[in-house]
PDB file of N, CA and C in Angstrom:
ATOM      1  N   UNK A   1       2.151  18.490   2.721  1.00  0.00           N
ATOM      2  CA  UNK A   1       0.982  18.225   1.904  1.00  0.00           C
ATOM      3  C   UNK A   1       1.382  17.595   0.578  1.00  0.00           C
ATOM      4  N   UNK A   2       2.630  18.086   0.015  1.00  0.00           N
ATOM      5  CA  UNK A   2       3.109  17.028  -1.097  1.00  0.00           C
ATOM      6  C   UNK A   2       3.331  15.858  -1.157  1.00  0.00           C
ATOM      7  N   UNK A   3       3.870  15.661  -0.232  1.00  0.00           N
ATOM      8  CA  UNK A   3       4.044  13.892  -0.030  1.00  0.00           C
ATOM      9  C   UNK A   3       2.136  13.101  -0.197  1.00  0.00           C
ATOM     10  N   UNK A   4       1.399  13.833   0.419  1.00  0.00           N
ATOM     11  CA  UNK A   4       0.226  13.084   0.323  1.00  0.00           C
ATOM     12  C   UNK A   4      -1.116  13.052  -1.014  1.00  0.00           C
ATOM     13  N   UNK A   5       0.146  14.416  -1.590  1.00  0.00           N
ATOM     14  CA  UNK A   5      -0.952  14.315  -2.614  1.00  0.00           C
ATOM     15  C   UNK A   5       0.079  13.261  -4.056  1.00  0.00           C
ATOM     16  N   UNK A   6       1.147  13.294  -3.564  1.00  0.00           N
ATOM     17  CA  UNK A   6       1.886  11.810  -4.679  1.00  0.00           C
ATOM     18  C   UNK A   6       1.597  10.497  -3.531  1.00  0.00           C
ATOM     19  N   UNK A   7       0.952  10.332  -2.649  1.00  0.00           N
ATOM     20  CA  UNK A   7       0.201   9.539  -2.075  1.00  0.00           C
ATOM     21  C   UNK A   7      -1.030   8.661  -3.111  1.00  0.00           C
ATOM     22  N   UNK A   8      -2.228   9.936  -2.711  1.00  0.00           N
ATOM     23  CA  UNK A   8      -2.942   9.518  -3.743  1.00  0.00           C
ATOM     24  C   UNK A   8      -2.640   9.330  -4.927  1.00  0.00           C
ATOM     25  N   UNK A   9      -1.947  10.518  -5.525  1.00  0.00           N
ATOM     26  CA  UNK A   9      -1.998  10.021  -7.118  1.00  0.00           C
ATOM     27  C   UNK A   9      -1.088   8.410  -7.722  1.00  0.00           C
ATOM     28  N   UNK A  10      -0.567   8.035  -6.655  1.00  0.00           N
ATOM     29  CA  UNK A  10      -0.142   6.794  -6.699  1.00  0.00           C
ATOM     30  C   UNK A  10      -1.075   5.789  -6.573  1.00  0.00           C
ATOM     31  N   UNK A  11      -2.070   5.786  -5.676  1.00  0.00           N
ATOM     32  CA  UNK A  11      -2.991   4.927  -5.384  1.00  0.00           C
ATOM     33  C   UNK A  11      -4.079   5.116  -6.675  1.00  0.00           C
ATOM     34  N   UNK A  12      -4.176   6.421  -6.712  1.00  0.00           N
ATOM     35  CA  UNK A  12      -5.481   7.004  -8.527  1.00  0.00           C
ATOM     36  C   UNK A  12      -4.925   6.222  -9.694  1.00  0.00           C
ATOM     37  N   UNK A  13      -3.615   6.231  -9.957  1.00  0.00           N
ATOM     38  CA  UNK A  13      -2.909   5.515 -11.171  1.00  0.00           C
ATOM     39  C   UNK A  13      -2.709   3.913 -10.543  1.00  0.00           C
ATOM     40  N   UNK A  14      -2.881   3.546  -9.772  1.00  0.00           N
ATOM     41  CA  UNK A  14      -2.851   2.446  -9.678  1.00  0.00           C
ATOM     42  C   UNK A  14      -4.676   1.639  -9.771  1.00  0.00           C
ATOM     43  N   UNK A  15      -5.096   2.386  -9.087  1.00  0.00           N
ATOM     44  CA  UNK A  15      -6.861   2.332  -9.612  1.00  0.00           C
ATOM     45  C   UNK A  15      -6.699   2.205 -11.193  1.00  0.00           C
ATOM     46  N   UNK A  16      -6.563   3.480 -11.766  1.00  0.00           N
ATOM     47  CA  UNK A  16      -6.813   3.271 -13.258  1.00  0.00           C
ATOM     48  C   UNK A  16      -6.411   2.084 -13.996  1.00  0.00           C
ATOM     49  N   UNK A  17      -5.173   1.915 -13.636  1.00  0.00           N
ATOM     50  CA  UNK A  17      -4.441   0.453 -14.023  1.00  0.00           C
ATOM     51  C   UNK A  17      -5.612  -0.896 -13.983  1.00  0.00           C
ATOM     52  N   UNK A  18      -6.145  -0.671 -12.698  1.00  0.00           N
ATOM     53  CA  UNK A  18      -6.992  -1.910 -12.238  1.00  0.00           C
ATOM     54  C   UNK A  18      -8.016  -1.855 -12.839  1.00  0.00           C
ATOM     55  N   UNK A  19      -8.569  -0.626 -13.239  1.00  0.00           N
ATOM     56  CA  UNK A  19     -10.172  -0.768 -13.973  1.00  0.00           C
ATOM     57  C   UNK A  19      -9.442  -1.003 -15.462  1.00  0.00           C
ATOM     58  N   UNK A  20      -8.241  -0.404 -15.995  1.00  0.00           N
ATOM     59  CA  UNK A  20      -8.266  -1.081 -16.898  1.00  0.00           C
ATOM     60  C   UNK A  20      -8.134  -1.934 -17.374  1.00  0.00           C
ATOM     61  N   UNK A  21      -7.561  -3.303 -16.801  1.00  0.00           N
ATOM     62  CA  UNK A  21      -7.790  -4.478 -16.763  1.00  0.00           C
ATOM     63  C   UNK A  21      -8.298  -4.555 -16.910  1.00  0.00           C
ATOM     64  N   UNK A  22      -9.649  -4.501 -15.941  1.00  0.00           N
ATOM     65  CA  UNK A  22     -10.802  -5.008 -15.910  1.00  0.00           C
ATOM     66  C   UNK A  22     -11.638  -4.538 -17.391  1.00  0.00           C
ATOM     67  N   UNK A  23     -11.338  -3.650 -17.584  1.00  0.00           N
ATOM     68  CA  UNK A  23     -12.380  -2.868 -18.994  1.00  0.00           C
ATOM     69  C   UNK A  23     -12.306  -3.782 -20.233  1.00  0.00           C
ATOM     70  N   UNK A  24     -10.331  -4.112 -20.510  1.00  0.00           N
ATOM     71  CA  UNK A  24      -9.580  -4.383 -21.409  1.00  0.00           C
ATOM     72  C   UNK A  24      -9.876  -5.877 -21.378  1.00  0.00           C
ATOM     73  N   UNK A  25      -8.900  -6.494 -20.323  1.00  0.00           N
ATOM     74  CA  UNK A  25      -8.803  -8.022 -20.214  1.00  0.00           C
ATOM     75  C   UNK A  25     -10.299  -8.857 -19.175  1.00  0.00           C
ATOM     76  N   UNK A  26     -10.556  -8.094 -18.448  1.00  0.00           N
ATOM     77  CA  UNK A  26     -11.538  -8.725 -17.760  1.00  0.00           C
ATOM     78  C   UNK A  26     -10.669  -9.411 -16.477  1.00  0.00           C
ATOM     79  N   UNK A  27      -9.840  -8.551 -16.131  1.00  0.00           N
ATOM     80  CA  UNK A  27      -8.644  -9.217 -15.088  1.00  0.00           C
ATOM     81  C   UNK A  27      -8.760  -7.981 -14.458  1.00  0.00           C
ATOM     82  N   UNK A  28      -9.284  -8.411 -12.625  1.00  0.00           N
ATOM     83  CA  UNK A  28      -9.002  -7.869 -11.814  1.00  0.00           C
ATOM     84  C   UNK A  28      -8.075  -7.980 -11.051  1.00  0.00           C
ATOM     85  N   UNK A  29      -6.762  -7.249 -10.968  1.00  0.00           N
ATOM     86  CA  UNK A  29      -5.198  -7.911 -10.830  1.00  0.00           C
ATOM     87  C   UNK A  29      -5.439  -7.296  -8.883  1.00  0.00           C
ATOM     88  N   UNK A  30      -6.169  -6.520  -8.453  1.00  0.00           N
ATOM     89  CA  UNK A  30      -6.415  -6.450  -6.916  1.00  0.00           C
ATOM     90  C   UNK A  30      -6.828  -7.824  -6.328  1.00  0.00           C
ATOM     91  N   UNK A  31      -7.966  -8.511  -7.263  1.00  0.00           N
ATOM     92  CA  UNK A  31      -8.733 -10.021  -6.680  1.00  0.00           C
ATOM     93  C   UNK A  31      -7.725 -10.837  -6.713  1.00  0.00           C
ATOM     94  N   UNK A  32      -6.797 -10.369  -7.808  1.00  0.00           N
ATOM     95  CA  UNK A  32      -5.852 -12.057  -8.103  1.00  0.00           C
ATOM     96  C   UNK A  32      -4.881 -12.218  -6.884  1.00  0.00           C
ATOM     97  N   UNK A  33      -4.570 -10.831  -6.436  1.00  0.00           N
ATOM     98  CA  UNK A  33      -3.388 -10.114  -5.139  1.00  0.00           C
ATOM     99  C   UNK A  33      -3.734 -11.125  -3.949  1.00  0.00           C
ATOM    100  N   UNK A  34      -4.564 -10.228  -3.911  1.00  0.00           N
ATOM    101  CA  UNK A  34      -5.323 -10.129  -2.834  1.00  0.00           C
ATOM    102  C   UNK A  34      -6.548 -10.564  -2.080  1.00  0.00           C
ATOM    103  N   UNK A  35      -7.241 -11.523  -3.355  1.00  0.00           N
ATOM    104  CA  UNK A  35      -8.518 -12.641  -3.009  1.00  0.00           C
ATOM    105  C   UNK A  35      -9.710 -11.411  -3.276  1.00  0.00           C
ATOM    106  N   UNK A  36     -10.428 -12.262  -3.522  1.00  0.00           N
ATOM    107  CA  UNK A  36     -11.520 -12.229  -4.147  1.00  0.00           C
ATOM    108  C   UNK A  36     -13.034 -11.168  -2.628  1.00  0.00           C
ATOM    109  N   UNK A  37     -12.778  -9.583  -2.454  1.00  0.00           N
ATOM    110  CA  UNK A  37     -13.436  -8.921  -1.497  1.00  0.00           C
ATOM    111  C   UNK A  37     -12.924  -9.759   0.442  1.00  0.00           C
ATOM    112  N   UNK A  38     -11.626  -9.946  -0.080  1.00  0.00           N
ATOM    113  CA  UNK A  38     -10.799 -10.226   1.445  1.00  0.00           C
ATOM    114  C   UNK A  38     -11.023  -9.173   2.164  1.00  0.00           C
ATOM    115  N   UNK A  39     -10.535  -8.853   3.702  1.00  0.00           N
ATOM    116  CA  UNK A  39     -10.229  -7.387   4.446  1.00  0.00           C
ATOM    117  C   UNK A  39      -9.420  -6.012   3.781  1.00  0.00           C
ATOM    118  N   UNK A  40      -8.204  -7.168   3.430  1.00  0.00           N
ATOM    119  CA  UNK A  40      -7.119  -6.501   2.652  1.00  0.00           C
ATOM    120  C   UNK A  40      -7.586  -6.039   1.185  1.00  0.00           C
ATOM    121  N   UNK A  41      -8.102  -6.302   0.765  1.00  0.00           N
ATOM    122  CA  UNK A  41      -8.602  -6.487  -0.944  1.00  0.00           C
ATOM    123  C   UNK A  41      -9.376  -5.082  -0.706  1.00  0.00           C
ATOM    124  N   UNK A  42     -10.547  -4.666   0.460  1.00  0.00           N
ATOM    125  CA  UNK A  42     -11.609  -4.186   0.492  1.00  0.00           C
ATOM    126  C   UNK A  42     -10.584  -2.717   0.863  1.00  0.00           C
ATOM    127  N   UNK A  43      -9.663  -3.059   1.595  1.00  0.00           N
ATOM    128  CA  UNK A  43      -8.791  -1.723   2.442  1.00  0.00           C
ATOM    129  C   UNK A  43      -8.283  -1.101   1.199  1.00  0.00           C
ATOM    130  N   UNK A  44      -7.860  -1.922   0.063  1.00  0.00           N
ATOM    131  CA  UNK A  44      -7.305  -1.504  -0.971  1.00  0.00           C
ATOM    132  C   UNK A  44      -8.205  -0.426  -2.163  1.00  0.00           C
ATOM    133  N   UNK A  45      -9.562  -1.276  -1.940  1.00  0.00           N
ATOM    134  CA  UNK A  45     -10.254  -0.447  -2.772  1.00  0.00           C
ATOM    135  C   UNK A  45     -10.962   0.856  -2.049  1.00  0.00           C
ATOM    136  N   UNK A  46     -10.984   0.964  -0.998  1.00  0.00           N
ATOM    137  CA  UNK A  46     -11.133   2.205  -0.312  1.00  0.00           C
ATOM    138  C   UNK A  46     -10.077   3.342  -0.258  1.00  0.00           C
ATOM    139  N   UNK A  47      -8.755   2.705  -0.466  1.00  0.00           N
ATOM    140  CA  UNK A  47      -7.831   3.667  -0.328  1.00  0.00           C
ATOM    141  C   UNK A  47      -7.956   4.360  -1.561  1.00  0.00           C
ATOM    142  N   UNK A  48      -8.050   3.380  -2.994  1.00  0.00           N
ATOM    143  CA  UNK A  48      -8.075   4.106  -3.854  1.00  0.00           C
ATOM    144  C   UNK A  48      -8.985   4.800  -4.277  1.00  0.00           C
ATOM    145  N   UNK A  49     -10.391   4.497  -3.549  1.00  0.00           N
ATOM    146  CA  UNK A  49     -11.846   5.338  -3.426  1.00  0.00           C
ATOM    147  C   UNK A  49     -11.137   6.985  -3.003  1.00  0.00           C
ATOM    148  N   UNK A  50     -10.912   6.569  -1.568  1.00  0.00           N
ATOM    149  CA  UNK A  50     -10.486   8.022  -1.060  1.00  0.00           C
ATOM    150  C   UNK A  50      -9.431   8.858  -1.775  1.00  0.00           C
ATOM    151  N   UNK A  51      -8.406   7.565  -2.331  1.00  0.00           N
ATOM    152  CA  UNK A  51      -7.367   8.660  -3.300  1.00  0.00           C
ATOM    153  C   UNK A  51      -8.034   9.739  -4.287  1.00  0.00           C
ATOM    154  N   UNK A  52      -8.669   8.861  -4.712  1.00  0.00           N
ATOM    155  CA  UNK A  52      -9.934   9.124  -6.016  1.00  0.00           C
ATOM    156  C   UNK A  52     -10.577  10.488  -5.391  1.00  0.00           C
ATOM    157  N   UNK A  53     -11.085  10.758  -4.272  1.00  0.00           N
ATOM    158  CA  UNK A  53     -11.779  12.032  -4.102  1.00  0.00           C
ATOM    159  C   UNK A  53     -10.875  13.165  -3.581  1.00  0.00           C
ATOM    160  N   UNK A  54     -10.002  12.668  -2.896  1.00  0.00           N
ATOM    161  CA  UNK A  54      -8.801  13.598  -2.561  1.00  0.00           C
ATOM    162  C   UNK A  54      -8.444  14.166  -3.762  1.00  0.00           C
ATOM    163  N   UNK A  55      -8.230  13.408  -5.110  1.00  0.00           N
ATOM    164  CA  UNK A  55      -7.214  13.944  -6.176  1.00  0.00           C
ATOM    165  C   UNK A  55      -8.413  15.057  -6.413  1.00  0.00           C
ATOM    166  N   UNK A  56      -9.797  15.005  -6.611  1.00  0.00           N
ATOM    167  CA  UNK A  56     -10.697  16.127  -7.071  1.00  0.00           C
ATOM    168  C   UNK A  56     -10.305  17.511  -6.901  1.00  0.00           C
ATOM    169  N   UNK A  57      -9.553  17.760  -5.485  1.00  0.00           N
ATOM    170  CA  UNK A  57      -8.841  18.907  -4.792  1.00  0.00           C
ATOM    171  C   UNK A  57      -7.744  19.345  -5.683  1.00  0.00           C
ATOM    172  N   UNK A  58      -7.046  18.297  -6.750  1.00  0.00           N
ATOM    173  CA  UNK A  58      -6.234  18.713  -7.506  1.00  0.00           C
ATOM    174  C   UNK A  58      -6.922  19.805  -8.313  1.00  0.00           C
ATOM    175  N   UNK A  59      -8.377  20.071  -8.792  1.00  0.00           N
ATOM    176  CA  UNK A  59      -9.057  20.347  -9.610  1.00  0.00           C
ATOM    177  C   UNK A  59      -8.426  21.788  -9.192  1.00  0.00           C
ATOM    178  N   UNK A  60      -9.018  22.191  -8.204  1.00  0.00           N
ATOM    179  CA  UNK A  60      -9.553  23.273  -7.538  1.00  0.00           C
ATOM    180  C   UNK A  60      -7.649  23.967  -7.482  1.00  0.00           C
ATOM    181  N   UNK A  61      -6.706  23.541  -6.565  1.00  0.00           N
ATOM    182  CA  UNK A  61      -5.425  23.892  -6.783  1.00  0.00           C
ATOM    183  C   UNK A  61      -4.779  24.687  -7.875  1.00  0.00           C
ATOM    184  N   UNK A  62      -5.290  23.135  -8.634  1.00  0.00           N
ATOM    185  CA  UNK A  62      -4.979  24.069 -10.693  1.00  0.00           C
ATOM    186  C   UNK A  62      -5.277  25.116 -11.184  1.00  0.00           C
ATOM    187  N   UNK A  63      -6.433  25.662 -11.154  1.00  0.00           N
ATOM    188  CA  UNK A  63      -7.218  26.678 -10.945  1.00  0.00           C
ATOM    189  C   UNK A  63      -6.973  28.160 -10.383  1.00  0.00           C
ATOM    190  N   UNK A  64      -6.247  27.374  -8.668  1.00  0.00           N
ATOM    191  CA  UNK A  64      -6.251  28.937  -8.371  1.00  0.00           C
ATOM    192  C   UNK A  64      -4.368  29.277  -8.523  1.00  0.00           C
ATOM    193  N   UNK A  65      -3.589  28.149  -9.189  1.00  0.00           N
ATOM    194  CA  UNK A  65      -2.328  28.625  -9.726  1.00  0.00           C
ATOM    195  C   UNK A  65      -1.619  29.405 -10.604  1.00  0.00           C
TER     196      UNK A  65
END
């Protein structure tokens, strides 16, 4: 289960990275990759969707440690 939760949090910090571009510079560095809502582009932002709700479970972990 460790390996998958430095899974996500790789994919979560790599999200954050990307929105902050986007927040900061107005550079979406996934579109520039990867084209502009390609297959690949779309697989990317789902992974980090799902990373994104997986990490929530971190919440709950913390908690009962």
């Amino acid at each position: 289960m460790k390996t998958l939760d430095y899974i996500a949090l790789v994919l979560v910090v790599i999200g954050a990275i990307n929105w902050g571009l986007i927040g900061f510079l107005n550079f979406d560095l996934v579109r520039v990759i990867f084209g502009d809502m390609t297959f690949v582009s779309r697989v990317i932002y789902a992974l980090v969707g799902i990373a994104g709700l997986y990490a929530l479970s971190f919440f709950g972990r913390l908690r009962n440690e």
